[in-house]
Structures are given as C-alpha cells and as structure tokens.
C-alpha atoms as a PDB file:
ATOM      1  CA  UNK A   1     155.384 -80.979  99.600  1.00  0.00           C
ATOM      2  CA  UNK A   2     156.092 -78.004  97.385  1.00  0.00           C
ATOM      3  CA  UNK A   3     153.560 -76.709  95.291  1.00  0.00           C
ATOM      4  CA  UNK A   4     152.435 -74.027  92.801  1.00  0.00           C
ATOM      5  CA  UNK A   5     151.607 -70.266  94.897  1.00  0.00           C
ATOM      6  CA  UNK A   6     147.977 -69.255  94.730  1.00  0.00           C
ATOM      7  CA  UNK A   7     147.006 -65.619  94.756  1.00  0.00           C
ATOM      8  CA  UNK A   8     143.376 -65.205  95.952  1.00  0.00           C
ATOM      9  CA  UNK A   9     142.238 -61.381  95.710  1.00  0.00           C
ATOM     10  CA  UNK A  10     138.571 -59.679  95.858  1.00  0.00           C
ATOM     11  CA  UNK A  11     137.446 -58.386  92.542  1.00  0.00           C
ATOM     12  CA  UNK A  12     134.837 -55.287  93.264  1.00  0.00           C
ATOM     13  CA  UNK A  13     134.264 -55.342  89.361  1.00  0.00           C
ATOM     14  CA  UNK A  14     134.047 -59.148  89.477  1.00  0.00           C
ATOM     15  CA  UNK A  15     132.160 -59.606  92.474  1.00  0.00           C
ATOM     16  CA  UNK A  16     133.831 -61.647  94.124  1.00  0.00           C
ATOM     17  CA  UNK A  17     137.369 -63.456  94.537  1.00  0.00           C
ATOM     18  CA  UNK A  18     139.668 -64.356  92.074  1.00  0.00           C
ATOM     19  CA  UNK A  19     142.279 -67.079  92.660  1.00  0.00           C
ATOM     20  CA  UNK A  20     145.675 -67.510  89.973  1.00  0.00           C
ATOM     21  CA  UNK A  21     149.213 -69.039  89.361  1.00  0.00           C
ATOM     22  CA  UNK A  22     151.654 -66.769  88.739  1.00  0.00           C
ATOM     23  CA  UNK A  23     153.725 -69.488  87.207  1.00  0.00           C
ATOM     24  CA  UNK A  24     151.428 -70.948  85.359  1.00  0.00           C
ATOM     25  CA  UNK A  25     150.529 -68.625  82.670  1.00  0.00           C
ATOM     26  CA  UNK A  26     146.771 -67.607  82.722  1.00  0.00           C
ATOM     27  CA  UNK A  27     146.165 -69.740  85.043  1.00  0.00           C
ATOM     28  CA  UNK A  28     142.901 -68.323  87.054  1.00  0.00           C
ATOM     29  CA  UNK A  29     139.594 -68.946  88.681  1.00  0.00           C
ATOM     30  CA  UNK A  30     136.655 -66.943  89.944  1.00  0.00           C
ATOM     31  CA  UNK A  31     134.479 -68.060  93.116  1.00  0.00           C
ATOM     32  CA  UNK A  32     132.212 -65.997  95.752  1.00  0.00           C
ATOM     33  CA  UNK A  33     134.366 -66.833  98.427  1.00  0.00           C
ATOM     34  CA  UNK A  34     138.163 -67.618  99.102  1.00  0.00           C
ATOM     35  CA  UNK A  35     137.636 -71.081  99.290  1.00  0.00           C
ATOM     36  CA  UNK A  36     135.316 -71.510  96.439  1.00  0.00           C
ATOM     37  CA  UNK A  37     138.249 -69.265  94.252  1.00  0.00           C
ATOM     38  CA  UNK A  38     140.508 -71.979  96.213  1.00  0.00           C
ATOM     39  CA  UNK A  39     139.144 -74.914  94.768  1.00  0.00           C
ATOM     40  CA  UNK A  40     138.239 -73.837  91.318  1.00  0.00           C
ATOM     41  CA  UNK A  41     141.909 -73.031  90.687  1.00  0.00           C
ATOM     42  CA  UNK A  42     142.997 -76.192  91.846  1.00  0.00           C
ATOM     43  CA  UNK A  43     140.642 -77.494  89.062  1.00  0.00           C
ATOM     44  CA  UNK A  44     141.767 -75.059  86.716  1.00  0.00           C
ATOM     45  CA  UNK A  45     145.738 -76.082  87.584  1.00  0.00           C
ATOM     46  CA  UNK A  46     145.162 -79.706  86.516  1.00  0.00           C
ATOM     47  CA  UNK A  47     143.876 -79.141  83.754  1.00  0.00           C
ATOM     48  CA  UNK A  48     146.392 -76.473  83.310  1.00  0.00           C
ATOM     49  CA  UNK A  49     149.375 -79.153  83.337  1.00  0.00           C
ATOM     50  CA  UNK A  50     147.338 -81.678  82.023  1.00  0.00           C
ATOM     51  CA  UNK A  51     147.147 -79.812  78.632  1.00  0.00           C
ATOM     52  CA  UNK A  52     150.892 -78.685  78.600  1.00  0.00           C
ATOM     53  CA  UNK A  53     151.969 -82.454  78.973  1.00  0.00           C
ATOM     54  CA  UNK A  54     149.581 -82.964  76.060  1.00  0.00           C
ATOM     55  CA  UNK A  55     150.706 -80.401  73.810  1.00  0.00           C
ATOM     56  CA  UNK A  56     154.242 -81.758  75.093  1.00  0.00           C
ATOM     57  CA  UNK A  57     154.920 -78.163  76.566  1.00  0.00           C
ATOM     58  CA  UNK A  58     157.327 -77.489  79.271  1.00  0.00           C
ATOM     59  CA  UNK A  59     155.955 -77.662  82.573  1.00  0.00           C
ATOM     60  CA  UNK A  60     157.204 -74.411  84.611  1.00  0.00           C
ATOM     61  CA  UNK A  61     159.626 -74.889  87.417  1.00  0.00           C
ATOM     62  CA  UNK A  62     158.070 -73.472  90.941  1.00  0.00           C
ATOM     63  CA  UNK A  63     159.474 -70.255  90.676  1.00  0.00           C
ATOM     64  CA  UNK A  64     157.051 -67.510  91.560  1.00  0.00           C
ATOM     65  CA  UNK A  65     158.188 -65.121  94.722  1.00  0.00           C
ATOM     66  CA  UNK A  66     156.174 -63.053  96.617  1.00  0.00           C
ATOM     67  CA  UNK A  67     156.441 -59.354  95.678  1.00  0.00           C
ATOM     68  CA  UNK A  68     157.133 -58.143  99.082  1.00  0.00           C
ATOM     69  CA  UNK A  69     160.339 -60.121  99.133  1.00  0.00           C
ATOM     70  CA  UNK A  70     161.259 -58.550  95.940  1.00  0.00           C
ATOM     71  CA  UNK A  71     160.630 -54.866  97.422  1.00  0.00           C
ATOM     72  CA  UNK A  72     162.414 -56.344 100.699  1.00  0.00           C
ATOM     73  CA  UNK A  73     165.710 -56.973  98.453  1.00  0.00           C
ATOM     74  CA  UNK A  74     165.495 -54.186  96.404  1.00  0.00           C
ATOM     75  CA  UNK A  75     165.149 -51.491  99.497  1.00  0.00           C
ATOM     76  CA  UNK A  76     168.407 -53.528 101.152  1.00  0.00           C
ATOM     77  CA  UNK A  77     170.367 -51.363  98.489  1.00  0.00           C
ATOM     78  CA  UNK A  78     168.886 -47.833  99.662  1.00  0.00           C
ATOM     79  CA  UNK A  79     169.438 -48.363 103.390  1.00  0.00           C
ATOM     80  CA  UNK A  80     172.207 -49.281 105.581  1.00  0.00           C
ATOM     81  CA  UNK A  81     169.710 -51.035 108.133  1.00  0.00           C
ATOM     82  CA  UNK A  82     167.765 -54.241 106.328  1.00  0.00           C
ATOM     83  CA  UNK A  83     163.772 -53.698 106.890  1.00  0.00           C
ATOM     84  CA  UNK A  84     162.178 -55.908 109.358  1.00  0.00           C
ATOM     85  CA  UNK A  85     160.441 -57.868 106.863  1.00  0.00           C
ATOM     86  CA  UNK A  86     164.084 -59.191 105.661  1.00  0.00           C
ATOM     87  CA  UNK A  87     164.706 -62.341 106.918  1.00  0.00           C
ATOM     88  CA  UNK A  88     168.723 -62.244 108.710  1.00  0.00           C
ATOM     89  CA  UNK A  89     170.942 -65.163 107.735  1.00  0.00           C
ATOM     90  CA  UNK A  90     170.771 -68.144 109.964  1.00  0.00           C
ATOM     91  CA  UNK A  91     166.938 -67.590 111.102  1.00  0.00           C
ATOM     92  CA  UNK A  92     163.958 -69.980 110.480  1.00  0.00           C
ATOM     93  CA  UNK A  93     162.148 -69.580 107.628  1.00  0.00           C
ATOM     94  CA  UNK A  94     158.042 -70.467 108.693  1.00  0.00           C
ATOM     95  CA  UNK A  95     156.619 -73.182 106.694  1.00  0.00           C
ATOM     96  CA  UNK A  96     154.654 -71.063 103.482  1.00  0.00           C
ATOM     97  CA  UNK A  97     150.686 -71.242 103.330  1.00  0.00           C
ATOM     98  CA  UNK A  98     149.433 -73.308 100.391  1.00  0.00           C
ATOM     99  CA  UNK A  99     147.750 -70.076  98.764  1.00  0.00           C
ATOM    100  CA  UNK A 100     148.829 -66.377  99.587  1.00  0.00           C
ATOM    101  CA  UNK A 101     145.958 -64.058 100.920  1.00  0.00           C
ATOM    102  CA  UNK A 102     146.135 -60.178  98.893  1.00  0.00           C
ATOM    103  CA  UNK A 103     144.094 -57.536 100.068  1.00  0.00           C
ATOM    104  CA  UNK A 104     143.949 -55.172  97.478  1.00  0.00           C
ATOM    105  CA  UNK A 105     142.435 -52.406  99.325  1.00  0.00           C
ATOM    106  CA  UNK A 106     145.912 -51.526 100.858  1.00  0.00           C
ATOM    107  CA  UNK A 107     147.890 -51.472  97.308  1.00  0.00           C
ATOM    108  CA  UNK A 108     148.094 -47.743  96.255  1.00  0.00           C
END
C-alpha cells in the first residue's frame, strides 16, 4: 500500500523531533522521539484529509520525491558517468520505508 512520505528530523531549537508531509501542506508534528513524531503525524494526517474532504478541497496526489533523487537527476547532466546513487534501467527498486529518516547534522 502506497502512502503519504514522512520526514522525521531532530530540531536542536525544538528539542526534539519533528515529523511532516511534504505533500500535504503544513502538515507536521513534534514528539521527543522518532516514534512519538511518528505517531503524532499520523494523527495530524487524518485530520489533515479529514478537513480537506470537509472543506471539499482537493486531496493531493502522492507526489513528493526524495531530494537526493532530484540531485541524482540533476548531476546526470554534468557527468558522463551516472552517480552510484542512480538507479540503472532494468534494476530492482527496494520496497520504500513508510517514513524517511533526515539527519540534519550532515546538510551544509
């Protein structure tokens, strides 16, 4: 079953993680730990949808992709050699992970 991608990330300022839906427009929830982020977005998603079927608002399409696979096709067009992170045609894509783990200590 498809579903929406989570982003869970530690927030020094916060204090602890933060867990959102790119495709879902401000769509976001705090906890002290991954999991506890984990489930309060899950909470925060239904009601999410719930209120956009409400309001009669269109439901987004599951559409978010990571951003590494949008540097990955990007840097195809600088270098004769695809990076290693670029899947080749004909190979087995692994099954995606219900939420996506980002450690912000290595983005600089």
């Amino acid at each position: 079953m498809k579903d929406y991608r989570i982003n869970i990330f530690y927030s020094e300022e916060d204090g602890g993680h933060i867990a959102d839906i790119p495709d879902l427009v401000a769509c976001s929830a705090f906890g002290l730990t991954p999991d506890e982020a984990l489930q309060e977005v899950q909470v925060a998603k239904r009601a999410w949808l719930a209120a956009a079927k409400k309001e009669r608002k269109p439901i987004p399409p599951l559409a978010y992709r990571p951003s590494i696979y949008q540097l990955a096709s990007l840097s195809q067009t600088s270098r004769s050699k695809p990076p290693k992170c670029v899947r080749q045609p004909g190979m087995k894509s692994p099954k995606p992970a219900p939420w996506q783990w980002v450690d912000t200590r290595e983005i600089n």
